[in-house]
C-alpha atoms as a PDB file:
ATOM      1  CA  UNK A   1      22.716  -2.277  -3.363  1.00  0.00           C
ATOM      2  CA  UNK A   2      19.435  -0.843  -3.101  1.00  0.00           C
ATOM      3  CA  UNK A   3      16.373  -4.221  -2.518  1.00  0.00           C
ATOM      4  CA  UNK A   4      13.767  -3.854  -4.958  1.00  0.00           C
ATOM      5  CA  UNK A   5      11.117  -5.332  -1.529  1.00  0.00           C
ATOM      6  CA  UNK A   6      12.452  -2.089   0.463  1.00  0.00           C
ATOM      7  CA  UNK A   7      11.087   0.086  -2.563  1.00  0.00           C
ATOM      8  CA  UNK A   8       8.254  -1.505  -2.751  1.00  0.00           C
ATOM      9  CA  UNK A   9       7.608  -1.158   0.607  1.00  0.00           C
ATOM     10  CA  UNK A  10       8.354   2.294   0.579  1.00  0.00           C
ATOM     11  CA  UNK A  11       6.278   3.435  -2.510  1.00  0.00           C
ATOM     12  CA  UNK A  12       3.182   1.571  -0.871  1.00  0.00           C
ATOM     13  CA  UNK A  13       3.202   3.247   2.167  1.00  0.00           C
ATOM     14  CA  UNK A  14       2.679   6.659   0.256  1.00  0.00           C
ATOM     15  CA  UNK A  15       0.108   4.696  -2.042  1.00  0.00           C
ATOM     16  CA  UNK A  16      -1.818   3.827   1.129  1.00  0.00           C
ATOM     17  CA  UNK A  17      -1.751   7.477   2.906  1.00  0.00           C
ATOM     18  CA  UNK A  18      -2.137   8.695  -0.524  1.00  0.00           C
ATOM     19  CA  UNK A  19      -6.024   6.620  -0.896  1.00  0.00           C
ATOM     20  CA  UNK A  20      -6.561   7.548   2.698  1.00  0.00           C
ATOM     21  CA  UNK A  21      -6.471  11.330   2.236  1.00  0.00           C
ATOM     22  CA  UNK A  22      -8.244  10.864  -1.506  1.00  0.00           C
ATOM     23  CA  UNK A  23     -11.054   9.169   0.351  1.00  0.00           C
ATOM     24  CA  UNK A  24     -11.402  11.631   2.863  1.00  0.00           C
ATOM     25  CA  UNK A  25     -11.547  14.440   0.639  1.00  0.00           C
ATOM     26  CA  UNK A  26     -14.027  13.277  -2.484  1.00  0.00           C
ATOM     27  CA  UNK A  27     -17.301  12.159  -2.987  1.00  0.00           C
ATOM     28  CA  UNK A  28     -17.276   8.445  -3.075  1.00  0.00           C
ATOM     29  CA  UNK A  29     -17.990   7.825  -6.610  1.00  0.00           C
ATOM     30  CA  UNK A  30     -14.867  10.070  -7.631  1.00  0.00           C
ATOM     31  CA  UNK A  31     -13.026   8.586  -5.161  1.00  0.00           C
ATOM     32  CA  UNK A  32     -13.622   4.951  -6.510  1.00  0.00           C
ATOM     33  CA  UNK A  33     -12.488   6.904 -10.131  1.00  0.00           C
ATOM     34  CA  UNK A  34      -9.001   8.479  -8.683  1.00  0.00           C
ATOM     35  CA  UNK A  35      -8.204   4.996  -6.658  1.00  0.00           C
ATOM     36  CA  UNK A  36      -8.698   3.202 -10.159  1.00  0.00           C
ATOM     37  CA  UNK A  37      -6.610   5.471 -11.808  1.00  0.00           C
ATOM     38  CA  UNK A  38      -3.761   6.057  -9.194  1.00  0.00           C
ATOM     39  CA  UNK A  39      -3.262   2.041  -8.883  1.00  0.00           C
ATOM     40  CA  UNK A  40      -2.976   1.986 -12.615  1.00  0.00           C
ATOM     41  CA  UNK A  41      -0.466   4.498 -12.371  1.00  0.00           C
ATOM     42  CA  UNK A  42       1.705   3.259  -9.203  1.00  0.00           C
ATOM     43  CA  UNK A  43       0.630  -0.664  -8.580  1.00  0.00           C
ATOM     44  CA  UNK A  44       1.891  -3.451 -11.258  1.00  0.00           C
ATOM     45  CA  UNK A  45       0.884  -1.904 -14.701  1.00  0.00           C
ATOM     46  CA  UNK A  46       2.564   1.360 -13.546  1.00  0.00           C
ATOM     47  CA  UNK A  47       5.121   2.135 -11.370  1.00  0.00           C
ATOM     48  CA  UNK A  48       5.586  -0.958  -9.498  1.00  0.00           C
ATOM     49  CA  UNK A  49       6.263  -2.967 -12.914  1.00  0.00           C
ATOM     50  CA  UNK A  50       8.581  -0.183 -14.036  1.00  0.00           C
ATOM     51  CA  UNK A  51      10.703  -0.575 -11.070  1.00  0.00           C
ATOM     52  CA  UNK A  52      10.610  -4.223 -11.282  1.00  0.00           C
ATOM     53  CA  UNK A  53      12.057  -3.723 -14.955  1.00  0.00           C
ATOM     54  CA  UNK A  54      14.317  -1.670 -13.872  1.00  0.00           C
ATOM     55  CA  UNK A  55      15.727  -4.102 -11.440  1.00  0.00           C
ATOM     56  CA  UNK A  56      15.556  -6.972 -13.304  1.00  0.00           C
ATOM     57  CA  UNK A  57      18.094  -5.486 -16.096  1.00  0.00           C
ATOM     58  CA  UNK A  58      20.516  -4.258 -13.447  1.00  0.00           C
ATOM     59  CA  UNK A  59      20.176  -7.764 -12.086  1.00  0.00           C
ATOM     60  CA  UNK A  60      20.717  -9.557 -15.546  1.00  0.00           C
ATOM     61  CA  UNK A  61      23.278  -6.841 -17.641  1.00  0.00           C
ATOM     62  CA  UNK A  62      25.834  -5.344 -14.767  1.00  0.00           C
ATOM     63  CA  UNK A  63      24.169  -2.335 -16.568  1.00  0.00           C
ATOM     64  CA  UNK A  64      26.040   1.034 -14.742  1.00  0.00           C
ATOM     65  CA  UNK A  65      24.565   3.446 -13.196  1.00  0.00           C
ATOM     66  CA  UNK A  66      24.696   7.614 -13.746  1.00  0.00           C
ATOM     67  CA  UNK A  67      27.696   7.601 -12.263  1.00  0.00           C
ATOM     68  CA  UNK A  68      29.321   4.972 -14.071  1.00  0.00           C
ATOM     69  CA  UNK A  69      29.573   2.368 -10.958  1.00  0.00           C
ATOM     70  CA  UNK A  70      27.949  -1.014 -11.252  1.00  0.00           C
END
């Protein structure tokens, strides 16, 4: 069973390189633009709260996966 922390974990370590290049590499006024629009994207709204759906339905409905296991 895959831990919805561990993905979380995992997806923010990529957000956090991900800023880290992005500020290296614009101006800072587009930077502050792309960091407001990749959070959207990836943190709570996004992403993140898509995942947490995700897992909360497994969690509740014993839903199957692709390959018809639980």
């Amino acid at each position: 069973m895959v831990r919805l922390g561990k993905v979380i974990d995992l997806v923010n370590a990529r957000k956090s390189r991900v800023l880290l290049i992005a500020e290296a590499s614009l101006p800072e006024c587009q930077f502050r633009a792309f960091r407001k629009l990749f959070l959207c994207e990836f943190g709570n709204q996004g992403l993140e709260g898509e995942l947490l759906e995700i897992f909360n339905e497994d969690r509740a409905g014993g839903k199957l996966d692709r390959n018809g296991r639980e």
